[in-house]
N, C-alpha and C. Protein backbone atom coordinates (compact mmCIF):
# COMPACT_ATOMS: atom_id res chain seq x y z
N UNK A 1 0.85 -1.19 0.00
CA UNK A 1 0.00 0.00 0.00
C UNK A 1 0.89 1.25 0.00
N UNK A 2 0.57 1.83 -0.79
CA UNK A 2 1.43 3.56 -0.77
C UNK A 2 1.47 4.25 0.29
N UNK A 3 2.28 4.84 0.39
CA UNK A 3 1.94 6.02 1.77
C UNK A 3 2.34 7.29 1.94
N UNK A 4 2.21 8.27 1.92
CA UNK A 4 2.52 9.87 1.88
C UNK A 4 3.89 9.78 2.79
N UNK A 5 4.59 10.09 2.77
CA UNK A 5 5.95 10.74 3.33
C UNK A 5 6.48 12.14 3.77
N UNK A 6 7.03 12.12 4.63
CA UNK A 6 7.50 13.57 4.91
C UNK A 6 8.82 13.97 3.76
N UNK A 7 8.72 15.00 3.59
CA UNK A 7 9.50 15.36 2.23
C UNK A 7 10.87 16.26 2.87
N UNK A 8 10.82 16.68 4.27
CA UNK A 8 11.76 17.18 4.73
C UNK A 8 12.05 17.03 6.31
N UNK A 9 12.81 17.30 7.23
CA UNK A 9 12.75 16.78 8.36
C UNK A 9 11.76 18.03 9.42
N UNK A 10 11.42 17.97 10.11
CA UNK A 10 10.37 18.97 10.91
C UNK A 10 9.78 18.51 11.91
N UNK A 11 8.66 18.97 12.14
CA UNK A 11 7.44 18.93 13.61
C UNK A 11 6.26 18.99 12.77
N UNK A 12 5.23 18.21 12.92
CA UNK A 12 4.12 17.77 12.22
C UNK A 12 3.06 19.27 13.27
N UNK A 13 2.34 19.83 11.97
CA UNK A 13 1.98 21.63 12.94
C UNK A 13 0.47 20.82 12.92
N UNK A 14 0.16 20.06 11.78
CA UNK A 14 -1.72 19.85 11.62
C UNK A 14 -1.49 18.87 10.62
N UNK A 15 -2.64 18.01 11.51
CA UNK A 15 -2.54 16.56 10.30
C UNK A 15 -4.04 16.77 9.62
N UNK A 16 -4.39 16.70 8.42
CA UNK A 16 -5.65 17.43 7.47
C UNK A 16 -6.11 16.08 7.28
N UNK A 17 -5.73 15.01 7.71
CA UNK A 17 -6.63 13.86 7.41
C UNK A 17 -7.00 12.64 8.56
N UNK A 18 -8.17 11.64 8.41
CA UNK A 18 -8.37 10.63 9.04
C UNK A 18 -8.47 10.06 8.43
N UNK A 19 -8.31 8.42 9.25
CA UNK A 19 -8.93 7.47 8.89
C UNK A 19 -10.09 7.52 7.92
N UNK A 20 -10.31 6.78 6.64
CA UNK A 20 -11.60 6.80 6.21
C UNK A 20 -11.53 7.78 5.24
N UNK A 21 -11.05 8.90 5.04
CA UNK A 21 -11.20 10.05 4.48
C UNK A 21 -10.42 9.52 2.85
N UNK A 22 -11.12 9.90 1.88
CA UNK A 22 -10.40 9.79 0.66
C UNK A 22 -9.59 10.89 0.08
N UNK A 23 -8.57 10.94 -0.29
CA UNK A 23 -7.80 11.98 -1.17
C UNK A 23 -7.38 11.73 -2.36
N UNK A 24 -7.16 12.84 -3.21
CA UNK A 24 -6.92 12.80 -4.43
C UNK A 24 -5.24 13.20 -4.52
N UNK A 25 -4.88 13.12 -5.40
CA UNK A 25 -3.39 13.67 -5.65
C UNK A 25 -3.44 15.23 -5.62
N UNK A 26 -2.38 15.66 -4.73
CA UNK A 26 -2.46 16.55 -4.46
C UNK A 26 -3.22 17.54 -3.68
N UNK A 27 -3.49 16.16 -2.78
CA UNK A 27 -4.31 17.26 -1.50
C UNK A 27 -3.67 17.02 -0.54
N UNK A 28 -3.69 18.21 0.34
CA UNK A 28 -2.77 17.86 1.38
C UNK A 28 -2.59 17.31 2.64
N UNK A 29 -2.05 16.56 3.04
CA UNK A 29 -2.51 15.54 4.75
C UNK A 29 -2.29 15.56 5.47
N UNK A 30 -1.21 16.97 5.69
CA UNK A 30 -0.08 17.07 6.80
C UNK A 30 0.77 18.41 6.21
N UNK A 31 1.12 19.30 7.83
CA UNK A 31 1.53 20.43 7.28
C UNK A 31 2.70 20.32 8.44
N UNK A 32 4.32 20.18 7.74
CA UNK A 32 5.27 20.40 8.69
C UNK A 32 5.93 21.67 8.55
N UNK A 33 6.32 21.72 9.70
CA UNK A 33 6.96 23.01 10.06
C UNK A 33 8.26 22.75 10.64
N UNK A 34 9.43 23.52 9.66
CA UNK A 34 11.23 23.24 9.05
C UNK A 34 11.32 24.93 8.99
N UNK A 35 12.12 24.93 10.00
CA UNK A 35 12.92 26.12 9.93
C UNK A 35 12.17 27.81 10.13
N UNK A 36 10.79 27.48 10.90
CA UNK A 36 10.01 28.23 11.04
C UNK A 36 9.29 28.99 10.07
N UNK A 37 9.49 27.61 9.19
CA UNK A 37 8.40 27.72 7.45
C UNK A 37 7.51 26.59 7.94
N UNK A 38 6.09 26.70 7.22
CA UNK A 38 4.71 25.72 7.44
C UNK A 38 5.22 25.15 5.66
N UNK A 39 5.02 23.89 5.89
CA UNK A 39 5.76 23.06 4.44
C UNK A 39 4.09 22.13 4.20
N UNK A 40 3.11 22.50 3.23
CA UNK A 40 2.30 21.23 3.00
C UNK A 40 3.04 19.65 2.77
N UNK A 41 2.08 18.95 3.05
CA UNK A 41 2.88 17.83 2.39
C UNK A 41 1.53 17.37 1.36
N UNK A 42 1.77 16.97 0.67
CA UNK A 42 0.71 16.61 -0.11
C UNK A 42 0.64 14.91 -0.83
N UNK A 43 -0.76 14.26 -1.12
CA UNK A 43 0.00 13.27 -1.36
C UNK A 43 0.19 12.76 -2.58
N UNK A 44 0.75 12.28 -3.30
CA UNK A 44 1.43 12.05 -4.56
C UNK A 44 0.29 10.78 -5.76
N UNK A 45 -0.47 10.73 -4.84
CA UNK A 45 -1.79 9.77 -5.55
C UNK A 45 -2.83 9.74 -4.88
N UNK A 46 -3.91 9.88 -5.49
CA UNK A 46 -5.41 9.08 -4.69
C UNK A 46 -5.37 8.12 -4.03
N UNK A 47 -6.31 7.89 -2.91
CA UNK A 47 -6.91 6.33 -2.19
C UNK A 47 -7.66 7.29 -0.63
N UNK A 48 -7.87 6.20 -0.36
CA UNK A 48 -8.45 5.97 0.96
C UNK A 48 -7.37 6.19 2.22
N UNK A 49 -7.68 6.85 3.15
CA UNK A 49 -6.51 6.88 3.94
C UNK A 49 -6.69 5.55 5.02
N UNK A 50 -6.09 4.32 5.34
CA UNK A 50 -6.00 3.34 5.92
C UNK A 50 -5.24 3.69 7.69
N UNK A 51 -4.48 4.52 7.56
CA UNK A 51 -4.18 4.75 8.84
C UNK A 51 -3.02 5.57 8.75
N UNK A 52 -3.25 6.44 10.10
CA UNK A 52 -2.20 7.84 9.86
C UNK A 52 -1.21 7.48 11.07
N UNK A 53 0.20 7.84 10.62
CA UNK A 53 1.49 7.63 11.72
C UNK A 53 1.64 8.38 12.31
N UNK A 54 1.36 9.30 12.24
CA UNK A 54 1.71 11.27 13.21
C UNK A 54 0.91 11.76 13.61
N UNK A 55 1.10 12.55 15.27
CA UNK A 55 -0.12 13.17 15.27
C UNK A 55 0.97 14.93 15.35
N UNK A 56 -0.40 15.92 15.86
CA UNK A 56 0.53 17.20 16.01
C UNK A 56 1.33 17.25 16.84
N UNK A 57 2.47 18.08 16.37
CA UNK A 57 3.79 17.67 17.45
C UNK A 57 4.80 16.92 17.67
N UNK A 58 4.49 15.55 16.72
CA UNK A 58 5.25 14.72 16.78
C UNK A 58 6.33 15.36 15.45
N UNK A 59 8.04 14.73 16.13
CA UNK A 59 8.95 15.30 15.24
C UNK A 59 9.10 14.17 14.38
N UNK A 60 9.61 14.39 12.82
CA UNK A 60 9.26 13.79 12.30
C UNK A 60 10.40 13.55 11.29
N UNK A 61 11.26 12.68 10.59
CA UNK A 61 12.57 12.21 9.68
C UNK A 61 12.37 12.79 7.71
N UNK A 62 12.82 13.13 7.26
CA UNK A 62 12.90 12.89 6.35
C UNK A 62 12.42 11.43 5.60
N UNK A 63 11.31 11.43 5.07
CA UNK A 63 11.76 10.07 4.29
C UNK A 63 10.22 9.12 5.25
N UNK A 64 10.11 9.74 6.49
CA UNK A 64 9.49 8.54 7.28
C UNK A 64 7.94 8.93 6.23
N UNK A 65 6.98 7.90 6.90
CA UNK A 65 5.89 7.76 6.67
C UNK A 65 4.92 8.14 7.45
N UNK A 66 3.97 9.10 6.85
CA UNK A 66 3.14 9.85 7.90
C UNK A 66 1.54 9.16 7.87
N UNK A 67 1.21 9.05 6.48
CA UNK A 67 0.15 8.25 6.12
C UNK A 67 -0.24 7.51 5.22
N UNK A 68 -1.19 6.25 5.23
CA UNK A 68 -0.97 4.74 4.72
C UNK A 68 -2.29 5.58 3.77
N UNK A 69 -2.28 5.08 2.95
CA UNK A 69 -3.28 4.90 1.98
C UNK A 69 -3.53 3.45 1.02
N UNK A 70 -4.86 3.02 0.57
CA UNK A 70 -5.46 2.36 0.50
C UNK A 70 -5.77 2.20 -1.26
């Protein structure tokens, strides 16, 4: 299953999605905040979101996985 990724290293400011919720490419699911910039993350294909890894606040890697899609 695919999963949205953090695209830079940061602090997760607002997660824009749940469980259940469908997205399209290019909507966004998660907004980190790097260097006292707000960074969307957006996700790179459609589906269903299956389950989210981050909540607000949590710091977060380059590269890791924030949310599963379906």
């Amino acid at each position: 299953m695919p999963t949205v990724d953090a695209h830079i290293t940061g602090t997760i400011w607002t997660v824009e999605v749940s469980v259940g919720d469908v997205v399209e490419e290019g909507d966004v699911v998660a907004i980190l905040e790097s260097m006292k910039m707000e960074m969307p993350v957006e996700a790179e294909e459609g589906g269903t979101v299956v389950e989210v890894f981050c909540q607000e606040g949590d710091a977060v890697d380059e590269g890791q996985p924030l949310v599963q899609l379906d």
